[in-house]
Protein backbone atom coordinates (compact mmCIF):
# COMPACT_ATOMS: atom_id res chain seq x y z
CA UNK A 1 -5.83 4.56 -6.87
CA UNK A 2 -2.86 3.68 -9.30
CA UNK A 3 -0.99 0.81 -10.02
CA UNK A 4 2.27 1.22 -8.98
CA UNK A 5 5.77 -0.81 -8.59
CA UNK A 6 4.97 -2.07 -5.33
CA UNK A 7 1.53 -3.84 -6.27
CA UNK A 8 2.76 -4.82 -9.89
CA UNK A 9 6.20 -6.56 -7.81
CA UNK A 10 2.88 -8.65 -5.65
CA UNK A 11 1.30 -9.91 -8.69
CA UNK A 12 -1.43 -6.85 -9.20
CA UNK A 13 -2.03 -5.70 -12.35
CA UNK A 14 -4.51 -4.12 -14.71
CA UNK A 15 -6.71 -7.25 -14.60
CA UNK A 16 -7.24 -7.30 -11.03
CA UNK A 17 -10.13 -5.03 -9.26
CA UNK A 18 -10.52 -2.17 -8.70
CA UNK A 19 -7.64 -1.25 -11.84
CA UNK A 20 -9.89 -3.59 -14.53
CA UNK A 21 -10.92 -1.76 -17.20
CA UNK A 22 -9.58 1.36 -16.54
CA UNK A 23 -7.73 1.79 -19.58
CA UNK A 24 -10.46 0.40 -22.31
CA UNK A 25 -12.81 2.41 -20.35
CA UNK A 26 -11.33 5.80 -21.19
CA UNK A 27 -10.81 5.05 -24.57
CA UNK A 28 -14.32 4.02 -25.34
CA UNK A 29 -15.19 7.00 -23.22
CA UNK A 30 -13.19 9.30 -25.72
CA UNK A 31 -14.40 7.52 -28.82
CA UNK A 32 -18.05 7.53 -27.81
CA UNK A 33 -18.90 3.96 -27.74
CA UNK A 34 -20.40 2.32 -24.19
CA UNK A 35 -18.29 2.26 -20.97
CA UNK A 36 -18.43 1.15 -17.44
CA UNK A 37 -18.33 4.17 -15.63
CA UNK A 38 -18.01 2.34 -12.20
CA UNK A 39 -14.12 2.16 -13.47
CA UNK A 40 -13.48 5.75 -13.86
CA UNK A 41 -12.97 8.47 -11.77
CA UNK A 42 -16.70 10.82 -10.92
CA UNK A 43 -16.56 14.46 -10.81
CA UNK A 44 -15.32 14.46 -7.37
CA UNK A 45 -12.18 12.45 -8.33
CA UNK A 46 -13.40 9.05 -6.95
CA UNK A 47 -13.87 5.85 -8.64
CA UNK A 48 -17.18 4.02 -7.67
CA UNK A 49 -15.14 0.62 -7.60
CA UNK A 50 -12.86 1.42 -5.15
CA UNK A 51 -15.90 1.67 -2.59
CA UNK A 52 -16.99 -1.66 -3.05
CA UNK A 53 -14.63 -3.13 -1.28
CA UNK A 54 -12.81 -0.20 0.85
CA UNK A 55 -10.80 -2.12 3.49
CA UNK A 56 -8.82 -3.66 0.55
CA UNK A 57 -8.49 -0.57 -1.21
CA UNK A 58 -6.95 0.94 2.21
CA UNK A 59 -4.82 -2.23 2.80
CA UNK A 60 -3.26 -1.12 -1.00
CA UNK A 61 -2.66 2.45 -0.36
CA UNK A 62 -0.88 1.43 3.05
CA UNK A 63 1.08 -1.25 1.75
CA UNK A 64 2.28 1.04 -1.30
CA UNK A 65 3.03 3.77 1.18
CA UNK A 66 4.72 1.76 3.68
CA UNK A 67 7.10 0.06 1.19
CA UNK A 68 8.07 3.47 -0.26
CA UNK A 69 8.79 4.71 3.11
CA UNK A 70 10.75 1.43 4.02
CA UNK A 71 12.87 2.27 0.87
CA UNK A 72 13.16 6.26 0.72
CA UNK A 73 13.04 6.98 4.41
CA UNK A 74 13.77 4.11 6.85
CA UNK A 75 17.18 4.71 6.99
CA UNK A 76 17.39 7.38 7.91
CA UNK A 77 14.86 7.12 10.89
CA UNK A 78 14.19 5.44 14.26
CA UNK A 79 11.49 5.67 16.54
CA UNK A 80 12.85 6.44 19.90
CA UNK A 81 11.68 3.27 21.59
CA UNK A 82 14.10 1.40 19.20
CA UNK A 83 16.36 4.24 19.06
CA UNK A 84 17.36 3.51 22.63
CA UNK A 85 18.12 -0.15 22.65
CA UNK A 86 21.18 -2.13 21.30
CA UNK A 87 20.69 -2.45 17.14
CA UNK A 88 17.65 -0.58 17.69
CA UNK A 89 17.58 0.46 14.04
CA UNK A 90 18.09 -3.04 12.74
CA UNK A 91 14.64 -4.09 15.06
CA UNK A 92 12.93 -0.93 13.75
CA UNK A 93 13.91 -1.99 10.49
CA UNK A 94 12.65 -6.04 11.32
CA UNK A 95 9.11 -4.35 12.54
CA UNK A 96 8.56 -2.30 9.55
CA UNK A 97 9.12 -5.43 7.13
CA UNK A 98 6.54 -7.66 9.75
CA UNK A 99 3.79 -4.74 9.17
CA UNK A 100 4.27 -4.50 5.29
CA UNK A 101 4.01 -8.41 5.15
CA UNK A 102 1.07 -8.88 6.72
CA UNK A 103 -0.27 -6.02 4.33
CA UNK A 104 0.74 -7.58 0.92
CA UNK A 105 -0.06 -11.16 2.48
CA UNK A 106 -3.81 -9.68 2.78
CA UNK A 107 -3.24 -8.20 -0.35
CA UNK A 108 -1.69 -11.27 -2.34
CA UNK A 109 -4.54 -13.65 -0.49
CA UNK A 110 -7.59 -11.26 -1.75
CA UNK A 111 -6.10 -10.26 -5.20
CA UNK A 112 -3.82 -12.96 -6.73
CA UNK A 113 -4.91 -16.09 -4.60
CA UNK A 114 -8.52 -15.21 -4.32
CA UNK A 115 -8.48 -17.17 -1.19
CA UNK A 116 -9.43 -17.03 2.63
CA UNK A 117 -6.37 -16.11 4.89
CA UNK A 118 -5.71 -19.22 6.78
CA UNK A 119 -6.13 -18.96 11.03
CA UNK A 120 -1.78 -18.68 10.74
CA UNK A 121 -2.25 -15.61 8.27
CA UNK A 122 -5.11 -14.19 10.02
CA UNK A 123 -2.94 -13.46 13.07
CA UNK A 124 -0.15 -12.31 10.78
CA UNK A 125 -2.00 -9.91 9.51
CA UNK A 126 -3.75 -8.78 12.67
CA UNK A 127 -0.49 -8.63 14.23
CA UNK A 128 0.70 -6.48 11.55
CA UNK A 129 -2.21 -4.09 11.52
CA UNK A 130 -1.27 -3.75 15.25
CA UNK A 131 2.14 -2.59 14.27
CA UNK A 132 0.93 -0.42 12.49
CA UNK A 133 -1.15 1.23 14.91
CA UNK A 134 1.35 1.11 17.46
CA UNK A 135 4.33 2.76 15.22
CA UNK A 136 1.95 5.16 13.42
CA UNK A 137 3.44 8.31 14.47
CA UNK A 138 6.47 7.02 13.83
CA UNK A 139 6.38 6.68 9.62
CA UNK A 140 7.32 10.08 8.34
CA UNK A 141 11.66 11.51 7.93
CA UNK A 142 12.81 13.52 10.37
CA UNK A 143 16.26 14.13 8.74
CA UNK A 144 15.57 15.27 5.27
CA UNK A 145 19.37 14.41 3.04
CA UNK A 146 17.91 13.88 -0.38
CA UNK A 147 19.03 16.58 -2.59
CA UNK A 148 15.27 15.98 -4.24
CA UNK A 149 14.22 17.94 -1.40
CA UNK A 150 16.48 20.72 -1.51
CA UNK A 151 15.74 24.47 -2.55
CA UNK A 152 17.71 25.05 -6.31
């Protein structure tokens, strides 16, 4: 996995697992000299590091994803339970943010805090993986208006 906007804007950076090293690593790769391996990707694309601890490394790419969608394609969508109901965009909109939060909270408590989620977060974040399971057909844009998507 990448760094990207959305875990550098939590705190993540190249000195956090599983992204430690990765740099260094393919220059001393290139010039020759000894490298940890376990940093860089094998010949099937994967990077041994990212299987030590898998359940984080899936919290990441859902987190990264989910904010991207929350700013490229929440607009312009609504699942039809919320589509139905009085501001139902504005709640759809309210849910979204609760499962990203309890995402990055996981996220920011593993990475940055190197702590244990407290029993309060614990249930955030289990209520957020929830969400998530509940509203997972619902993350993809129906309505495609971004002229980045359009045939030249």
């Amino acid at each position: 996995m990448k760094l990207n906007k959305y875990l550098r804007d939590i705190g993540i950076d190249e000195t956090c697992f599983p992204f430690k090293d990765e740099e260094e690593n393919k220059q001393l790769k290139k010039q020759g000299k000894p490298y940890d391996k376990r940093y860089l990707p094998d010949k099937e694309g994967f990077v041994e590091a990212e299987r030590w601890d898998l359940n984080s490394m899936l919290d990441m790419i859902i987190y990264t994803r989910l904010c991207d969608y929350r700013k490229h394609g929440a607009d312009v969508t609504t699942p039809g339970e919320f589509a139905l109901k009085k501001h139902g965009h504005k709640k759809w909109i309210k849910t979204l943010d609760k499962i990203i939060y309890g995402f990055e909270l996981r996220i920011v408590k593993d990475y940055i805090a190197k702590d244990d989620l407290t029993e309060k977060e614990y249930k955030q974040v289990e209520k957020s993986r929830k969400l998530f399971t509940k509203y997972y057909d619902s993350f993809w844009i129906w309505i495609i208006i971004s002229s980045r998507y359009k045939n030249k």
